[in-house]
Protein backbone atom coordinates (compact mmCIF):
# COMPACT_ATOMS: atom_id res chain seq x y z
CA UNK A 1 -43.87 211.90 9.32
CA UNK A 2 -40.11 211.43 8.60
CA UNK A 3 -37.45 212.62 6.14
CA UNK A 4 -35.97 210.90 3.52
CA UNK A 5 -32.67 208.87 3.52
CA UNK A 6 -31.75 209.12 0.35
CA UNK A 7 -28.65 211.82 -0.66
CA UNK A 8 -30.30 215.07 -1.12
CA UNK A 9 -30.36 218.70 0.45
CA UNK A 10 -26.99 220.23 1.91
CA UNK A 11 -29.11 222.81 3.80
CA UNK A 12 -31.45 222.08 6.79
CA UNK A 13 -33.82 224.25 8.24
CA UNK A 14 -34.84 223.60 11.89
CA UNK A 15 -38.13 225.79 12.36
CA UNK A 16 -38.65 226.45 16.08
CA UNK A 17 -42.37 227.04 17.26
CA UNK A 18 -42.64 225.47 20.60
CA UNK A 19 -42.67 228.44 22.64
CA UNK A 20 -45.41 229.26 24.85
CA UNK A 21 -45.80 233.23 24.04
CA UNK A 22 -47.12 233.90 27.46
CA UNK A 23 -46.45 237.86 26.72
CA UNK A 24 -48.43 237.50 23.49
CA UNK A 25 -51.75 237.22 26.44
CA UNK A 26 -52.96 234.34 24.06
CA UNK A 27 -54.25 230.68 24.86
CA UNK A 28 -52.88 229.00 22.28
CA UNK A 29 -48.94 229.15 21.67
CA UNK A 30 -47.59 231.89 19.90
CA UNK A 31 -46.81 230.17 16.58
CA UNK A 32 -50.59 228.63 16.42
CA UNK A 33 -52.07 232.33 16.68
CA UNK A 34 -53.87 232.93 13.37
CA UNK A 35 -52.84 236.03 11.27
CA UNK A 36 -54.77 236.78 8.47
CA UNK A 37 -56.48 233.72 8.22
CA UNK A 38 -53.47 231.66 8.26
CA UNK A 39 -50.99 230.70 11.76
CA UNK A 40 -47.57 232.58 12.48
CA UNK A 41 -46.07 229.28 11.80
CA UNK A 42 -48.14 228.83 8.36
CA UNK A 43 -46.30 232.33 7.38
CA UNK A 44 -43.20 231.18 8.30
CA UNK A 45 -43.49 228.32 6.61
CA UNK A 46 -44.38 229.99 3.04
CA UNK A 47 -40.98 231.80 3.96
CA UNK A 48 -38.91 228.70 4.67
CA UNK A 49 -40.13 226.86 1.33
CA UNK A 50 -40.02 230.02 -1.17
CA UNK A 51 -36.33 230.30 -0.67
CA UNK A 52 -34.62 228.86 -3.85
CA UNK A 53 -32.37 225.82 -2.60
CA UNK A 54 -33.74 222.72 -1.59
CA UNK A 55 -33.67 222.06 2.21
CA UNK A 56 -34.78 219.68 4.83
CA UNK A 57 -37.56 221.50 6.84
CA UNK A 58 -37.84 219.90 10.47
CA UNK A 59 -40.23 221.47 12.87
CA UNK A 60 -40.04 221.31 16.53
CA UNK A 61 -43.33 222.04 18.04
CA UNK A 62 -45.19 221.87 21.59
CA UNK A 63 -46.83 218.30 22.03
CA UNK A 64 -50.10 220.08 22.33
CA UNK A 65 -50.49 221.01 18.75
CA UNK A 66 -47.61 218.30 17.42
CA UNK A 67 -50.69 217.03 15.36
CA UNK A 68 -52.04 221.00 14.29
CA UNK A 69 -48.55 222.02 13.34
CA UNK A 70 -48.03 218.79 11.24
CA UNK A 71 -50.93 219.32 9.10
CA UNK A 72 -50.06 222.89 8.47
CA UNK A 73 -46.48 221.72 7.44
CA UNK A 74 -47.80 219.24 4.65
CA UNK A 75 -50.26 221.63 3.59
CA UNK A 76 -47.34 224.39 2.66
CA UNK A 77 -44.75 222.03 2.37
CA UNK A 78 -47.04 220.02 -0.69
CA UNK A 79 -44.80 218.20 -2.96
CA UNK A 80 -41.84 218.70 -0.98
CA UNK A 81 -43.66 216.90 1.95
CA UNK A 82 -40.34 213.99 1.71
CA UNK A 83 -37.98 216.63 2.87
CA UNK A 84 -40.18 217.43 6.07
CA UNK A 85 -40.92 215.69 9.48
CA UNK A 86 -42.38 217.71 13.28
CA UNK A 87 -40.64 216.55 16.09
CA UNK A 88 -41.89 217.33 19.69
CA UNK A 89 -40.00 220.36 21.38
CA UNK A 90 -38.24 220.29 24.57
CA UNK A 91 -38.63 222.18 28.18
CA UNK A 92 -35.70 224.98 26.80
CA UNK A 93 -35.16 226.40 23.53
CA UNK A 94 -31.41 224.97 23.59
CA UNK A 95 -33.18 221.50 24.39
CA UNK A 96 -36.14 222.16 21.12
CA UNK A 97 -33.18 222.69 18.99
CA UNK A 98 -31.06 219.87 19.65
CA UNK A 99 -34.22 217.86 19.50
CA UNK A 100 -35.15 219.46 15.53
CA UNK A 101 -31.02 218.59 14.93
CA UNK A 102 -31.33 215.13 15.79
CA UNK A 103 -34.06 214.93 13.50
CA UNK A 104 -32.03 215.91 10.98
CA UNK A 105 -29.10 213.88 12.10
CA UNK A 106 -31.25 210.70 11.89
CA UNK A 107 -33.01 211.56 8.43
CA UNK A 108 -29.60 212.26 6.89
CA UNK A 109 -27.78 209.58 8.46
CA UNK A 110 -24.59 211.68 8.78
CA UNK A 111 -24.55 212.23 4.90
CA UNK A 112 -24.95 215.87 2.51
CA UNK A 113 -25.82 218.40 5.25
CA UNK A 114 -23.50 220.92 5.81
CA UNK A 115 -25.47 224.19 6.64
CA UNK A 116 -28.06 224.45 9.17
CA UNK A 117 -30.45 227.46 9.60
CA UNK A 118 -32.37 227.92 13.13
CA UNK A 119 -35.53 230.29 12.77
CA UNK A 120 -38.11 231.21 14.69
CA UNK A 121 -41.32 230.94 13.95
CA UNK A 122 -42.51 234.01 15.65
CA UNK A 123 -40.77 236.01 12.95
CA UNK A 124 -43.00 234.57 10.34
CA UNK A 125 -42.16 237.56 8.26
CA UNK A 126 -38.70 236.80 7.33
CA UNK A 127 -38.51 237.50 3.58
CA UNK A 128 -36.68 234.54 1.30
CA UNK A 129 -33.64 236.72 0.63
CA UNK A 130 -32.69 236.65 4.01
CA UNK A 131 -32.36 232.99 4.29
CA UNK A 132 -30.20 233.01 0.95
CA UNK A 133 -27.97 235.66 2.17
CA UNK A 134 -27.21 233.49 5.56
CA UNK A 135 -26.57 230.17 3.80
CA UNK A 136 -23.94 231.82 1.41
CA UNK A 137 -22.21 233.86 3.99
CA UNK A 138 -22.44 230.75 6.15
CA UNK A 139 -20.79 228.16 3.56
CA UNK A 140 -18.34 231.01 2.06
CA UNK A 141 -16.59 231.68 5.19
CA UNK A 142 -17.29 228.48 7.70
CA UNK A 143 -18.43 230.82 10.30
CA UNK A 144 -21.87 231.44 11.83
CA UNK A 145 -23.44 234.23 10.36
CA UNK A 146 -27.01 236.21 11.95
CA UNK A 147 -28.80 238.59 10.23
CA UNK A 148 -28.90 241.97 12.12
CA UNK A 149 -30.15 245.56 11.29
CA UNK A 150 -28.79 248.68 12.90
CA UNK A 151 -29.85 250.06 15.89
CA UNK A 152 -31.46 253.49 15.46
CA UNK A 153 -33.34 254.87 18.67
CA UNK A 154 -30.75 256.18 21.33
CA UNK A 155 -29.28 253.64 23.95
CA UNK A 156 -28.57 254.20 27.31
CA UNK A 157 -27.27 252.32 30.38
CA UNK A 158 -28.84 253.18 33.76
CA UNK A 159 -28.27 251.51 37.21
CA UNK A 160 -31.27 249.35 39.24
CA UNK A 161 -32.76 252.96 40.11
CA UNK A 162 -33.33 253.79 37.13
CA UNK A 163 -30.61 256.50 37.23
CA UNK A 164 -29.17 256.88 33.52
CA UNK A 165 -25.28 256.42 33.45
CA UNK A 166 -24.12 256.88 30.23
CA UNK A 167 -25.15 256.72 26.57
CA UNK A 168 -23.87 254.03 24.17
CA UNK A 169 -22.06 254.37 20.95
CA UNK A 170 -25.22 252.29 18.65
CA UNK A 171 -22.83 252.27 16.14
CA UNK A 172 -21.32 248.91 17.50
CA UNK A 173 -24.96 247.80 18.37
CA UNK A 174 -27.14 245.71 16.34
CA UNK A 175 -30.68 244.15 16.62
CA UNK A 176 -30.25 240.64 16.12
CA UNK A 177 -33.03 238.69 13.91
CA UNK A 178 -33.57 234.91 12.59
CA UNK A 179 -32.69 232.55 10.71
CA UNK A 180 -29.21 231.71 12.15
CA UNK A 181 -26.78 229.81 10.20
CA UNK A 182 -23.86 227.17 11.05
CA UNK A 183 -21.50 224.84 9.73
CA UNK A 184 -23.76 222.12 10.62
CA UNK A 185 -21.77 219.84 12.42
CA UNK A 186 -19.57 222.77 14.57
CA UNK A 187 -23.14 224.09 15.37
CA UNK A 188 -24.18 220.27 16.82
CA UNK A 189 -20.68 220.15 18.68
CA UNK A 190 -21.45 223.15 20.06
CA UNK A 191 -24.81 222.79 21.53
CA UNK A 192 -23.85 219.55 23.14
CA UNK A 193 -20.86 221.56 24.66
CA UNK A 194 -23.52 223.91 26.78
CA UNK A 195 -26.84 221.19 27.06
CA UNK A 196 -25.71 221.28 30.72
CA UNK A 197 -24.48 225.40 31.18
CA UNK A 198 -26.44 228.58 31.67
CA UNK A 199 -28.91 228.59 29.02
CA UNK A 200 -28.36 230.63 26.11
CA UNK A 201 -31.83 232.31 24.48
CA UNK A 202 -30.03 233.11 21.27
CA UNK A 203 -28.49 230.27 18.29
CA UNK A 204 -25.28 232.01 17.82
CA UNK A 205 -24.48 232.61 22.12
CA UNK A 206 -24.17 229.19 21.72
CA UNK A 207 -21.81 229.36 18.82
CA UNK A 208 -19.54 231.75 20.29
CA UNK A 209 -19.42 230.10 23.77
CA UNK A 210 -18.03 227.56 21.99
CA UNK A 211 -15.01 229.94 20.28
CA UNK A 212 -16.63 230.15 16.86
CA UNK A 213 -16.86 233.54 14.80
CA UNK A 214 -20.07 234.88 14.55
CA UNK A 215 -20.74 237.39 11.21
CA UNK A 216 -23.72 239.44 10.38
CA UNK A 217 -25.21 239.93 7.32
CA UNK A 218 -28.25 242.44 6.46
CA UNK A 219 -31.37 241.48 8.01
CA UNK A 220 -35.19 242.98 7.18
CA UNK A 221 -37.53 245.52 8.93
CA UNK A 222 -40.23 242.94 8.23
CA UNK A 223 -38.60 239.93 10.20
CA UNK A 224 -39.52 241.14 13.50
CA UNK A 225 -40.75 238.58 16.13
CA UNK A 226 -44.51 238.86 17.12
CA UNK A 227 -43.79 238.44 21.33
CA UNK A 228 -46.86 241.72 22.22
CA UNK A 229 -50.08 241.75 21.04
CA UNK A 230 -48.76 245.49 19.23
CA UNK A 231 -46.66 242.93 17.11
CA UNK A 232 -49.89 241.06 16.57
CA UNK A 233 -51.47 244.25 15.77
CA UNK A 234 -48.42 245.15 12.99
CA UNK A 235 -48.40 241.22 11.61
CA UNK A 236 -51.97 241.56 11.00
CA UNK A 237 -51.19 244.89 9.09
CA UNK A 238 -48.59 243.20 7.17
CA UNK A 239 -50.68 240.19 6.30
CA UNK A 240 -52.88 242.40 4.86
CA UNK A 241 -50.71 244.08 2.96
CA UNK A 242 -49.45 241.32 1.12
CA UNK A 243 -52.56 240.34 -0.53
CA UNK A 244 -55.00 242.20 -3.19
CA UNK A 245 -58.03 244.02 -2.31
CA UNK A 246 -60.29 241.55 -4.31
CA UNK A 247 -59.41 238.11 -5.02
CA UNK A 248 -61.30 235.62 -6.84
CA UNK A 249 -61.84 231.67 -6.28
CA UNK A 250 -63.35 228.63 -8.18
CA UNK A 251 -65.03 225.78 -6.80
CA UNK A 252 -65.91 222.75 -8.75
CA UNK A 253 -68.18 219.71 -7.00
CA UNK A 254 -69.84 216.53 -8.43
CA UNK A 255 -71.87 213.80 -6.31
CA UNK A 256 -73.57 210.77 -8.00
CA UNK A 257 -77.29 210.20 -7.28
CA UNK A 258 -78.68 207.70 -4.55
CA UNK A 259 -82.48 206.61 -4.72
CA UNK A 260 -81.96 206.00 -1.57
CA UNK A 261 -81.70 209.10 -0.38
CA UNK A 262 -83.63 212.57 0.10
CA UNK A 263 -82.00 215.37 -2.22
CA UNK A 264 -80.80 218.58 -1.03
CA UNK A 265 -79.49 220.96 -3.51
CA UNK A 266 -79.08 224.73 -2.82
CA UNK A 267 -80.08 224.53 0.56
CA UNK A 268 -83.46 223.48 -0.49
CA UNK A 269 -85.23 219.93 0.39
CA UNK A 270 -86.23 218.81 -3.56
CA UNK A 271 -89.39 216.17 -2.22
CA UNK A 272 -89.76 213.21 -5.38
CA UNK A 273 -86.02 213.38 -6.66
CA UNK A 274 -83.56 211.58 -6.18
CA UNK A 275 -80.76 212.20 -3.69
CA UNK A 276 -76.82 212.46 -3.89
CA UNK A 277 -74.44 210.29 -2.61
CA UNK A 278 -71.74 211.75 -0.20
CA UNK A 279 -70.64 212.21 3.05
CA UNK A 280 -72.61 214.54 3.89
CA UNK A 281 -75.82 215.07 2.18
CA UNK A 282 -74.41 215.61 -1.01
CA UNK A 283 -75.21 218.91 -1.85
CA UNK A 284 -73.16 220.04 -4.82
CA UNK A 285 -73.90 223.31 -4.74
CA UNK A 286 -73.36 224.31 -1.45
CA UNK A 287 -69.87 222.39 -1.44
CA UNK A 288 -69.06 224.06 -4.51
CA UNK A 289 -69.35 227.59 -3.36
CA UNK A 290 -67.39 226.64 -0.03
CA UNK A 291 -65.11 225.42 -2.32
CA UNK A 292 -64.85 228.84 -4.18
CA UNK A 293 -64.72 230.88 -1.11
CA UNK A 294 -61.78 229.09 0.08
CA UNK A 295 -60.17 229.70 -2.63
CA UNK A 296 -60.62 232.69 -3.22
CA UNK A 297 -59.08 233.67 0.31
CA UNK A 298 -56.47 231.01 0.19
CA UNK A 299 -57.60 228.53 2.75
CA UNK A 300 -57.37 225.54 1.25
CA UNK A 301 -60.57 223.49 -0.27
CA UNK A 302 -63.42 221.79 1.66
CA UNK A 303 -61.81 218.47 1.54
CA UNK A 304 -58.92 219.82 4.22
CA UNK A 305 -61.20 222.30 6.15
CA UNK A 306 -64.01 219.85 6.75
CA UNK A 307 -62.75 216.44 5.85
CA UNK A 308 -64.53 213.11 6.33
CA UNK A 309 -62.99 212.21 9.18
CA UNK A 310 -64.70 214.97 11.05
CA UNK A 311 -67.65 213.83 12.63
CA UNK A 312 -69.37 217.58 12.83
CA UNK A 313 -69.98 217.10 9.45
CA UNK A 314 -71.55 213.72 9.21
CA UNK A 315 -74.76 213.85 7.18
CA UNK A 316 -74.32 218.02 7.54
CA UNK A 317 -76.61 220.22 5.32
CA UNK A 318 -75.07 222.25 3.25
CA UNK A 319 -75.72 225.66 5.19
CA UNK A 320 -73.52 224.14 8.02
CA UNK A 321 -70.65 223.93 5.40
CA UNK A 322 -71.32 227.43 4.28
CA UNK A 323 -71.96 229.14 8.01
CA UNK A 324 -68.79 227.40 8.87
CA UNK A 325 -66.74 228.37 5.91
CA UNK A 326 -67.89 232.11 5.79
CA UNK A 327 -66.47 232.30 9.74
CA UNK A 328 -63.08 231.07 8.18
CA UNK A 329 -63.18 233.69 5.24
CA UNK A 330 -64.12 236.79 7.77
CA UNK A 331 -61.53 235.59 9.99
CA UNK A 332 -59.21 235.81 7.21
CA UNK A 333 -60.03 239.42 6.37
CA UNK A 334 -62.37 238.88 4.32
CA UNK A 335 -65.99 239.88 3.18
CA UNK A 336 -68.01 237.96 0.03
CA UNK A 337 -69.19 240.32 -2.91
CA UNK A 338 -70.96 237.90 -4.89
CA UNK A 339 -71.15 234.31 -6.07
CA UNK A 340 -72.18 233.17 -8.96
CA UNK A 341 -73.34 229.54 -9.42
CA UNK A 342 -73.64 226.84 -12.60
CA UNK A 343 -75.71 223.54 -12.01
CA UNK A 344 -74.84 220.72 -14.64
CA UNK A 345 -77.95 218.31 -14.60
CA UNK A 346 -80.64 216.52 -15.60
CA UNK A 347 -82.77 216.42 -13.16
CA UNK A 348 -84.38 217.81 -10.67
CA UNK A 349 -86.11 220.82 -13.10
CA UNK A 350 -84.15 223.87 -11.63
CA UNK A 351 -85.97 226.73 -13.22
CA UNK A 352 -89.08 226.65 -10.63
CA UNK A 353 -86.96 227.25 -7.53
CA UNK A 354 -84.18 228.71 -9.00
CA UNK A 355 -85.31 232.40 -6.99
CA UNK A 356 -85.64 230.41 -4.01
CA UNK A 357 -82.54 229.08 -3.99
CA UNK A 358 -80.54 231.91 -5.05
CA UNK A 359 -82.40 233.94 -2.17
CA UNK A 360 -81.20 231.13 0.78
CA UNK A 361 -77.87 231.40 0.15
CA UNK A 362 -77.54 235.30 -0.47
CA UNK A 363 -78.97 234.78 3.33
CA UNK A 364 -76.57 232.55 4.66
CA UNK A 365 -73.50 234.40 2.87
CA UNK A 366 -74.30 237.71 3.07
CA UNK A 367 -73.80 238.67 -0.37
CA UNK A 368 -75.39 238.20 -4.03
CA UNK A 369 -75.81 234.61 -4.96
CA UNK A 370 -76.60 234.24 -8.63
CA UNK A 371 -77.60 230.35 -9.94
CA UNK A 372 -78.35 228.77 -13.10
CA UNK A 373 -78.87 225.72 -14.45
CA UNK A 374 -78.18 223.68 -17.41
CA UNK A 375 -77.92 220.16 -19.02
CA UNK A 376 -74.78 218.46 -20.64
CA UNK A 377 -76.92 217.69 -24.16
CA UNK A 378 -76.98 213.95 -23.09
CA UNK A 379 -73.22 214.27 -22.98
CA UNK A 380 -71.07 212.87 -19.76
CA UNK A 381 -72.41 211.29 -17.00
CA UNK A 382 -74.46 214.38 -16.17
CA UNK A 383 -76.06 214.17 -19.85
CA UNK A 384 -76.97 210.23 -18.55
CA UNK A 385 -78.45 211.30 -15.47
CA UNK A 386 -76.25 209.45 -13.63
CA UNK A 387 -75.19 212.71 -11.18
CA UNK A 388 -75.22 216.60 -10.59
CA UNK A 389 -72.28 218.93 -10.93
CA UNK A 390 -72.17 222.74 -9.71
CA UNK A 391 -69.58 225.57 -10.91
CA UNK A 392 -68.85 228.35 -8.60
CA UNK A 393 -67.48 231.54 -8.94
CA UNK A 394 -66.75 233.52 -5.51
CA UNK A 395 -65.73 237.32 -5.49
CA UNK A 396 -64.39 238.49 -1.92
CA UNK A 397 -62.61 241.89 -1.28
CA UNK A 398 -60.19 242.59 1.96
């Protein structure tokens, strides 16, 4: 996936998420760890595009989940997706970022950038403002700028013994957060100045070594970086915070029928009608309340969650889909209140097992599951039997 050549942004934004996050005690690296339903880097991401001026996004992830952390750019990225590409990280952070700015270098050709922002992904957090108030400093003054919040607990020094020496005046101290902004190409000059020195864990060390001001400007309580599992812990809180209490979702499906196949609708086996084409088996109404819980909590639709190409979901029944998409929603945070279903069709005759199906999928959710059934009026291709369509309305609460 690759960026446009074409004249466009001035600002890049190199996103950096292929650490390993040993400390965090998790398999997966840190900026795959799901928070709230959604990755570290997901969050970050939302950050990255909400802020107001258009940007090249680049990035740099482990080759492990090059292929995970590409889909989860396009899917926040969405019609900015031109203005994107992942690029495989390096064995340093120094050597990840030089990577991300040779990405840029290549999609720009040389031409329009003339900020670049370094953030970490692990401070997925990082409010919009922040990012605005870097770029400005950055392209008012030519300098780099950091954002940085005051120090507040006491600070000591103390010899290998653990013998204090002397307290420090905080006032000079700061706590030093992301994104990082340079005059792009000082900031690639620089980095290829230390590639082969001591290597520097922080964006702007690398600016200074190179005898560039550094300035701060205001950073945010809520761009920490998750590195413990207590960050975890407070991300999670935060996550949670951000969203309602209750939050509501539509789903809309439609399948065509097939003679030549068996029909499942609701969950139920419907012996003498005729089936539904799809990938699956074509159960509308199942799909359509996946659909609905999905949105509802934000993840997406069934199409990216469970797409064709998976092959755990060839010729699936529809309870697989919903088992697997209530684990996503309670993962999330989530619990279902109620459903409530519409069935567009004329055939098969709903009314007979209309209690039967409502009571297999309050089952399999959890929750109230409320159908009915109607027909078009010989309107559409449902009123000429041609195909089914379901409504659904989820209801889920945090």
């Amino acid at each position: 996936m690759g960026l446009s050549l074409a004249m466009g942004p001035r600002l890049a934004i190199v996103v950096v998420a292929a650490g390993s996050g040993t400390r965090l005690g998790r398999a997966e690296p840190k900026a795959f760890v799901a928070v709230g339903g959604r990755t570290l880097l997901e969050h970050a991401l939302e950050s990255v595009f909400a802020q107001p001026e258009q940007a090249y996004v680049v990035v740099v992830a482990p080759s492990s989940h090059e292929a995970e952390a590409a889909t989860i750019a396009r899917r926040v990225a969405g019609a900015a997706q031109d203005s994107l590409t992942v690029v495989v990280g390096g064995p340093t952070r120094a050597a990840s970022v030089a990577v991300g700015l040779a990405a840029v270098d290549v999609a720009t050709a040389g031409r329009g950038v003339d900020v670049v922002l370094i953030h970490d992904a692990a401070r997925a957090f990082t409010p919009a403002a922040v990012f605005t108030r870097v770029v400005e400093r950055v392209r008012a003054e030519q300098v780099g700028v950091i954002p940085a919040l005051p120090v507040v607990d006491t600070i000591a020094r103390r010899d290998t013994a653990g013998v204090m020496l002397e307290q420090v005046d905080r006032s000079q101290l700061a706590a030093i957060q992301t994104p990082q902004g340079f005059p792009f190409e000082a900031y690639r000059a620089a980095l290829a100045a230390v590639q082969s020195e001591v290597e520097h864990t922080d964006d702007a060390s690398v600016f200074a070594a190179a005898g560039h001001p550094v300035l701060t400007v205001a950073g945010d309580d809520r761009a920490f970086k998750v590195t413990t599992p207590w960050d975890l812990r407070r991300a999670e809180q935060l996550a949670a915070g951000d969203r309602p209490s209750v939050r509501t979702g539509i789903g809309i499906d439609v399948h065509a029928y097939d003679e030549s196949q068996p029909l499942w609708l609701g969950g139920l086996y419907w012996p003498g009608e005729p089936g539904l084409a799809g990938h699956s088996d074509g159960d509308a109404i199942c799909h359509a309340v996946c659909d609905a819980l999905l949105s509802a909590a934000g993840l997406g639709d069934i199409g990216s969650r469970f797409g064709v190409a998976d092959p755990r979901f060839a010729d699936a029944r529809g309870e697989v889909f919903l088992v697997a998409t209530l684990d996503l929603v309670r993962d999330a945070g989530f619990e279902v209140v109620n459903v409530s279903v519409q069935v567009i069709a004329q055939r098969p005759r709903f009314a007979p097992r209309r209690h039967e199906v409502e009571a297999l999928l309050s089952r399999a959710l959890g929750a109230p599951v409320s159908v009915a059934a109607t027909t078009s009026d010989g309107l559409g291709f449902t009123g000429r039997a041609e195909g089914v369509a379901a409504v659904a309305t989820a209801m889920l609460r945090a």
